[in-house]
C-alpha atoms as a PDB file:
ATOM      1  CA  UNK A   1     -18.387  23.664   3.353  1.00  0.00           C
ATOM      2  CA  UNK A   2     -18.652  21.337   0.298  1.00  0.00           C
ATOM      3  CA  UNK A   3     -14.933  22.365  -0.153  1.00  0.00           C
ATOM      4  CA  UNK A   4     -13.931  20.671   3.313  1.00  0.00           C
ATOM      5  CA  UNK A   5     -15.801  17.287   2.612  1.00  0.00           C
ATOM      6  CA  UNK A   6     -14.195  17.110  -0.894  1.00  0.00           C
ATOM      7  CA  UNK A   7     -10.999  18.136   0.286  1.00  0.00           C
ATOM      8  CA  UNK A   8     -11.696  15.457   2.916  1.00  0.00           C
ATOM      9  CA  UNK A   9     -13.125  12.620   0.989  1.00  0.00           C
ATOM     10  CA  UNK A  10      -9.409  13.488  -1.334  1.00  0.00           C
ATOM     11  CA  UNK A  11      -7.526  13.371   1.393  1.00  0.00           C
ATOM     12  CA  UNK A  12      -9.318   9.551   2.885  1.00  0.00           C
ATOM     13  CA  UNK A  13      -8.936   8.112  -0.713  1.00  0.00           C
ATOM     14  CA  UNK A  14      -5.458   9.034  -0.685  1.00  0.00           C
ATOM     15  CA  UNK A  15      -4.848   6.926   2.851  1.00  0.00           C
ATOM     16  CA  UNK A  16      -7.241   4.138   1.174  1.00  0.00           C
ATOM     17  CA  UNK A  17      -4.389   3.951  -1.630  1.00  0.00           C
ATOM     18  CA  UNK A  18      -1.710   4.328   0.103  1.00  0.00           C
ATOM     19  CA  UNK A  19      -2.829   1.153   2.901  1.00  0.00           C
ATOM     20  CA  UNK A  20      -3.557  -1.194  -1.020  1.00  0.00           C
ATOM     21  CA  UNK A  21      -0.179  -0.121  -2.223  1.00  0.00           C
ATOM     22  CA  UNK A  22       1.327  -0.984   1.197  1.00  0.00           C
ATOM     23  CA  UNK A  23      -0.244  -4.527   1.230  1.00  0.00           C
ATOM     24  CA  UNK A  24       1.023  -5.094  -2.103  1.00  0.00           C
ATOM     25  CA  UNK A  25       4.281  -5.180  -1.059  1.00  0.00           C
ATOM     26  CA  UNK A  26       3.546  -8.107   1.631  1.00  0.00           C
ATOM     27  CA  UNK A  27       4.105 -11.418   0.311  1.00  0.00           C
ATOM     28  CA  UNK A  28       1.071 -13.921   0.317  1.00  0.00           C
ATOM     29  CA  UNK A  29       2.370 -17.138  -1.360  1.00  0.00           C
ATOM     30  CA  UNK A  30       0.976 -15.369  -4.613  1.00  0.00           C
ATOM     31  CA  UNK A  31       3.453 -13.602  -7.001  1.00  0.00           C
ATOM     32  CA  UNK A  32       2.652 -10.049  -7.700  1.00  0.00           C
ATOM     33  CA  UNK A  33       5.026  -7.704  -9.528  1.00  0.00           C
ATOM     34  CA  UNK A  34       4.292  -4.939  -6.440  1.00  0.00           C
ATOM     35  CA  UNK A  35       6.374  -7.128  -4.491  1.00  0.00           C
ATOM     36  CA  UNK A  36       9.275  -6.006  -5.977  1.00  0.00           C
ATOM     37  CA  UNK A  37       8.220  -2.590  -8.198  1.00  0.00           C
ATOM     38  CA  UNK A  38      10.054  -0.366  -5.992  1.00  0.00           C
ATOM     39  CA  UNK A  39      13.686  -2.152  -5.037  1.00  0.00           C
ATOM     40  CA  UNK A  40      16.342   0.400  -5.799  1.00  0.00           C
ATOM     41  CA  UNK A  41      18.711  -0.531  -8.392  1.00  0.00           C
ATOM     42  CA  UNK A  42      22.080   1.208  -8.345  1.00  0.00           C
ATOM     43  CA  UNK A  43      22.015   1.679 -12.434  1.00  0.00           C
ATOM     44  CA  UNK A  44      25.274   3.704 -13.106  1.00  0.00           C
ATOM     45  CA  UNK A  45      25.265   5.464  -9.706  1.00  0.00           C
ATOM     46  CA  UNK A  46      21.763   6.340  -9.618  1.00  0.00           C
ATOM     47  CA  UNK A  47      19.081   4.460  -6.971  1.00  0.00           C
ATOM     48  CA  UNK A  48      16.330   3.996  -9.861  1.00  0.00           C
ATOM     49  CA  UNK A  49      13.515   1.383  -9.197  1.00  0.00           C
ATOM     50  CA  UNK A  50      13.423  -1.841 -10.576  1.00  0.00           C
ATOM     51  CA  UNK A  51      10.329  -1.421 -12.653  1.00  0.00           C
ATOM     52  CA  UNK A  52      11.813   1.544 -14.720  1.00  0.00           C
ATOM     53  CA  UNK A  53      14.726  -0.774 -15.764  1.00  0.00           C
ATOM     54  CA  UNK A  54      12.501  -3.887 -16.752  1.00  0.00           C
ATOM     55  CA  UNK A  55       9.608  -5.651 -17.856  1.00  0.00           C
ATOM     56  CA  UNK A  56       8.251  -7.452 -14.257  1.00  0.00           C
ATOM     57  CA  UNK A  57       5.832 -10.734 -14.945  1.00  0.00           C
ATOM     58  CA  UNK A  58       4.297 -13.247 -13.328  1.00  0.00           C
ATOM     59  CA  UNK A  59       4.249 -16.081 -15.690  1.00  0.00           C
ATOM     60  CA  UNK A  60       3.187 -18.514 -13.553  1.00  0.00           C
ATOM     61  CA  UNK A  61       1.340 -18.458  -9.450  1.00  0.00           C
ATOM     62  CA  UNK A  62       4.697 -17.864  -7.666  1.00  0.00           C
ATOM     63  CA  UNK A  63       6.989 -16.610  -9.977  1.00  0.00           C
ATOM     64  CA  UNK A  64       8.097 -13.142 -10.921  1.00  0.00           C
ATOM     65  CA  UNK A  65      10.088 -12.981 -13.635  1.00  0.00           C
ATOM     66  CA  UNK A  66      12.382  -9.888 -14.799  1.00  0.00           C
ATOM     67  CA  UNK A  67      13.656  -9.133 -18.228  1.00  0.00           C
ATOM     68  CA  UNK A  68      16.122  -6.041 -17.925  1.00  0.00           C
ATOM     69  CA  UNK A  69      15.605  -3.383 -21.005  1.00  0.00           C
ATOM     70  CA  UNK A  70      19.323  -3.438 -20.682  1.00  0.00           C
ATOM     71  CA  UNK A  71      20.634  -6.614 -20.565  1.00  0.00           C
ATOM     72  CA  UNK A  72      24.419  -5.293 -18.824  1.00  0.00           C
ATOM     73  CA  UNK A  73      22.350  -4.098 -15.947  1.00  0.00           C
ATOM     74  CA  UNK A  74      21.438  -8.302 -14.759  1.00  0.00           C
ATOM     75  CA  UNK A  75      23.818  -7.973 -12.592  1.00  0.00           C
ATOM     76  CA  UNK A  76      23.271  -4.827 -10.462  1.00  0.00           C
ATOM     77  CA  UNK A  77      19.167  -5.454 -10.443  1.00  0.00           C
ATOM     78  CA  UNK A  78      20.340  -9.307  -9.020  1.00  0.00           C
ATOM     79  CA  UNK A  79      22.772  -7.542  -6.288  1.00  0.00           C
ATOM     80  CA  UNK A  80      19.820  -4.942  -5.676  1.00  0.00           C
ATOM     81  CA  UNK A  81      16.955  -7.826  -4.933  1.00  0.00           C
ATOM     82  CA  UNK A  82      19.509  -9.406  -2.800  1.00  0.00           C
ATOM     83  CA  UNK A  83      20.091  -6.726  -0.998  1.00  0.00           C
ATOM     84  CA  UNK A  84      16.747  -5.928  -0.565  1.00  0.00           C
ATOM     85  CA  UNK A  85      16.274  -9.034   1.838  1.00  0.00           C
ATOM     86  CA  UNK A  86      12.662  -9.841   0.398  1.00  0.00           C
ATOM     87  CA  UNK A  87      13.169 -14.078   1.423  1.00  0.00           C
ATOM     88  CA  UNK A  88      13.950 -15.107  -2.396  1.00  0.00           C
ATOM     89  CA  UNK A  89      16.789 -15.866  -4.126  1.00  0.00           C
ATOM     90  CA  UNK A  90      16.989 -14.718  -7.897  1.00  0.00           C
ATOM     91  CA  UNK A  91      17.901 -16.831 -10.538  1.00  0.00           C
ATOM     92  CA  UNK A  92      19.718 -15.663 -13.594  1.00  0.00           C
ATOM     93  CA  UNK A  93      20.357 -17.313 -16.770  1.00  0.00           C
ATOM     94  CA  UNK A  94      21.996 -14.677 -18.705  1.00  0.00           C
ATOM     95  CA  UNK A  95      18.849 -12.659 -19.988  1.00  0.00           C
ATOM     96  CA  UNK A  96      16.128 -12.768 -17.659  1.00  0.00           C
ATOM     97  CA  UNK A  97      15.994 -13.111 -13.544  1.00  0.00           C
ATOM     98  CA  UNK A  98      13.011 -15.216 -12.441  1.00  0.00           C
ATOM     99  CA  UNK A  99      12.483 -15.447  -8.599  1.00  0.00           C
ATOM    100  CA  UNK A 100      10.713 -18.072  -6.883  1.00  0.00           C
ATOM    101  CA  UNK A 101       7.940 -17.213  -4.020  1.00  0.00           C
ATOM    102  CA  UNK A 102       8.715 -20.118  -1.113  1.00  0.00           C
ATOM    103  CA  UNK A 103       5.833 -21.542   0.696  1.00  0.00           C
ATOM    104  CA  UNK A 104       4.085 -19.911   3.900  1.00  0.00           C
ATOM    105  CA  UNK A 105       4.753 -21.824   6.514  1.00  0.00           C
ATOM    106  CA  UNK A 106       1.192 -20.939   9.017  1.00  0.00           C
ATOM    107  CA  UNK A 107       3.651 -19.371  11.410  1.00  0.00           C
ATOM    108  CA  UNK A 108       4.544 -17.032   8.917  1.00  0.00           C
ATOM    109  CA  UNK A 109       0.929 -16.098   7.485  1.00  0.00           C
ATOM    110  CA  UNK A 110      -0.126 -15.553  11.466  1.00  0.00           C
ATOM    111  CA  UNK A 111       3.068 -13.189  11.230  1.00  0.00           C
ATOM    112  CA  UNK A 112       1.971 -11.220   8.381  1.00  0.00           C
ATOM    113  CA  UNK A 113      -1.638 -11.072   9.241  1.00  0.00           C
ATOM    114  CA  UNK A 114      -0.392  -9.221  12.287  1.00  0.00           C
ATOM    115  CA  UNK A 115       1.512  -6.885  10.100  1.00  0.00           C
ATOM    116  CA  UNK A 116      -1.908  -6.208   8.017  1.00  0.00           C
ATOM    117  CA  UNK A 117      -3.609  -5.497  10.962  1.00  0.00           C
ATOM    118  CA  UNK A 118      -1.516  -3.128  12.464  1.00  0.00           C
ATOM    119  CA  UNK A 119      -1.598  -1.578   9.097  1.00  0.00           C
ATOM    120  CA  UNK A 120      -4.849  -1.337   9.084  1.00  0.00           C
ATOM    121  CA  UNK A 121      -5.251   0.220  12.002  1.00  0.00           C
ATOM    122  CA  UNK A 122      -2.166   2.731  11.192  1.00  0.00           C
ATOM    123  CA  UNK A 123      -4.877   4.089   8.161  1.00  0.00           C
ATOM    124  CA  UNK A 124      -7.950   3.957  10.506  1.00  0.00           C
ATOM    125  CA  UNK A 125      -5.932   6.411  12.648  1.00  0.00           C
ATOM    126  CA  UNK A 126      -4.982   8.591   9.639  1.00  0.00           C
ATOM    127  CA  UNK A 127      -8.672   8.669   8.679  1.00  0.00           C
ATOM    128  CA  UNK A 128      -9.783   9.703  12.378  1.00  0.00           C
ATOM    129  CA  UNK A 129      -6.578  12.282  12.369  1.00  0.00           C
ATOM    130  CA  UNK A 130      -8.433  13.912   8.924  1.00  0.00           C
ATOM    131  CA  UNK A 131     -11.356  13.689  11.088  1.00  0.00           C
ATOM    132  CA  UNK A 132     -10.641  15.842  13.986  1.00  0.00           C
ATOM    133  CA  UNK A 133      -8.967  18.472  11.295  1.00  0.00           C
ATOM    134  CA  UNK A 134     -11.687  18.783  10.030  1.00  0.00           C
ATOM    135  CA  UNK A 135     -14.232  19.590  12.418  1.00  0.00           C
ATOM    136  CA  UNK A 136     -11.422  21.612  13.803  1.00  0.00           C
ATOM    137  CA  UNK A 137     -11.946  23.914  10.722  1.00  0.00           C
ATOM    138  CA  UNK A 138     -15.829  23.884  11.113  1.00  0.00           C
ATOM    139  CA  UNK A 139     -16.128  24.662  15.211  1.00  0.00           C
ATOM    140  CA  UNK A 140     -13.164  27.481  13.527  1.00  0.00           C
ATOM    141  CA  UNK A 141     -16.121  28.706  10.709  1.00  0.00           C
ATOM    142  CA  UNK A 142     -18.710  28.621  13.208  1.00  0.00           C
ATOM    143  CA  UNK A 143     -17.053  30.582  15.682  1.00  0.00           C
ATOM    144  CA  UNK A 144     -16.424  33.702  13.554  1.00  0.00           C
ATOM    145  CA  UNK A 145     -19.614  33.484  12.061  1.00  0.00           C
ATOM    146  CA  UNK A 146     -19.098  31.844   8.910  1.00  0.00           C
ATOM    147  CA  UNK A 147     -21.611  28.940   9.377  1.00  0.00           C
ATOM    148  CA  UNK A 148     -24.148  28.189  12.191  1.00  0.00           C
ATOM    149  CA  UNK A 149     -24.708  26.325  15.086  1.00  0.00           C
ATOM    150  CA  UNK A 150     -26.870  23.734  13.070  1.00  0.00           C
ATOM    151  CA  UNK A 151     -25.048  24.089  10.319  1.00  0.00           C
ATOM    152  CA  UNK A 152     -21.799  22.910  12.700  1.00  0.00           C
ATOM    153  CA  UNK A 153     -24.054  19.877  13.756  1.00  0.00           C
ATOM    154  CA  UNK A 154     -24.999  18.701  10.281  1.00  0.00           C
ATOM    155  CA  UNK A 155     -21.830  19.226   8.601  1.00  0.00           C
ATOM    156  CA  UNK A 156     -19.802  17.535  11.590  1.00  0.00           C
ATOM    157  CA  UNK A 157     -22.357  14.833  11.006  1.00  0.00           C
ATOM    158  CA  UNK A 158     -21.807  14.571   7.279  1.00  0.00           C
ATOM    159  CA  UNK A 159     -17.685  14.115   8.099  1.00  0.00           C
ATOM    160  CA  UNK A 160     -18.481  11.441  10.636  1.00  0.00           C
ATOM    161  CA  UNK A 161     -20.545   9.413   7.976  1.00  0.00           C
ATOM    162  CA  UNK A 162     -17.577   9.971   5.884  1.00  0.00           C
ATOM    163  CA  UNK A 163     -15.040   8.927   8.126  1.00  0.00           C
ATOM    164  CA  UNK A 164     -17.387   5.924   8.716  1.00  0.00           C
ATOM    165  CA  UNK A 165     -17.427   5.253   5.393  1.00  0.00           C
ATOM    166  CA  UNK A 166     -13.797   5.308   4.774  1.00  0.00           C
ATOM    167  CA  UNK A 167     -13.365   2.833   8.058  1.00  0.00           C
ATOM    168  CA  UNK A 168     -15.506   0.344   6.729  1.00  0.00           C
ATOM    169  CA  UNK A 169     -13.449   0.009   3.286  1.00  0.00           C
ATOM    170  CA  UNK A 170     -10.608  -0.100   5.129  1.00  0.00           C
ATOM    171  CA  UNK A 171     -11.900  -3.209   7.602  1.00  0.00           C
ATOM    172  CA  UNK A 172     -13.206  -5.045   4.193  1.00  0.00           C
ATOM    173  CA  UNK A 173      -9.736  -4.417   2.287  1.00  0.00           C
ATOM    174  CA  UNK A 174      -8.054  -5.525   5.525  1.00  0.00           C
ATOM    175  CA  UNK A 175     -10.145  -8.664   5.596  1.00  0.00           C
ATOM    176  CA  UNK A 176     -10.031  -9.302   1.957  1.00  0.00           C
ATOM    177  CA  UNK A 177      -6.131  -9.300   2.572  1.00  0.00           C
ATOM    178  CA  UNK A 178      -6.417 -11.084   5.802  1.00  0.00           C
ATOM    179  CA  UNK A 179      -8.684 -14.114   3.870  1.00  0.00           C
ATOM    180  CA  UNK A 180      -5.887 -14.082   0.868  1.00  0.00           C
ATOM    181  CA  UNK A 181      -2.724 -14.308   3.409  1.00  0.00           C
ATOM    182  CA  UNK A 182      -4.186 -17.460   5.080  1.00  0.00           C
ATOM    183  CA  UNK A 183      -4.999 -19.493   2.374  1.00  0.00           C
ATOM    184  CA  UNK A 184      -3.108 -22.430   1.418  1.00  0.00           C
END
């Protein structure tokens, strides 16, 4: 049984992740280099990310700036963020690409907290899905005999404190996210 919590508790810290990298990528008026780690650059004829063909920095609050390791490749990474429709425009002076984060209007940061929340709530249902599979596999144990009846009511107990667990960090990253989008 310890295998099925671990394997659970893996599985919930994987969904955790995956929700922080996904709110990386939403813009909050602050610059972040996860905002644009994983635009595709077409560098001779191969999609490769952005962050394997530079150094990304944030040298000031809303500014990213991008020095190429190649410096022929300016052009295609410029084309590539443009493409990528993330609301900024770069800027290139002939070595390095520096884009400038606009300000949030409050329409916008209403807009996005939306988006948060329904992310949020796209992981809670992930979590509850790795729930159910789980007792699935328990009420499977107990009916062939493998565990008992109690057993079955103490270990479905132990995954619901679990699941709880994994809820609640994913209602205080979601607020933490939520308190960061709306200030000015």
């Amino acid at each position: 049984m310890a295998d099925e919590i671990k394997i659970l508790r893996d599985n919930m810290d994987k969904a955790i992740l995956f929700l922080q990298n996904e709110y990386l990528a939403i813009r909050t008026g602050r610059a972040h280099p996860g905002l644009v780690n994983d635009i595709k650059v077409d560098y001779y004829g191969t999609p490769t990310p952005l962050k394997s063909l530079c150094n990304i920095t944030i040298p000031e609050g809303r500014v990213i700036q991008i020095a190429p390791f190649d410096k022929t490749s300016l052009k295609a990474i410029e084309k590539a963020i443009l493409a990528a429709n993330i609301g900024m425009t770069p800027q290139n002076d002939g070595t390095i690409i520096r884009l400038t984060l606009p300000e949030l209007t409050r329409a916008r940061r209403v807009e996005l907290t939306k988006l948060l929340a329904k992310k949020a709530e796209e992981s809670r249902v992930v979590i509850r899905n790795y729930r159910r599979d789980t007792i699935e596999i328990l009420k499977k144990q107990e009916k062939n005999s493998e565990i008992t009846e109690d057993d079955l009511k103490k270990f479905t107990k132990e995954v619901q404190d679990v699941t709880d667990n994994y809820i609640k960090k994913i209602d205080e990253i979601y607020k933490l996210k939520e308190k960061e989008v709306l200030e000015d």
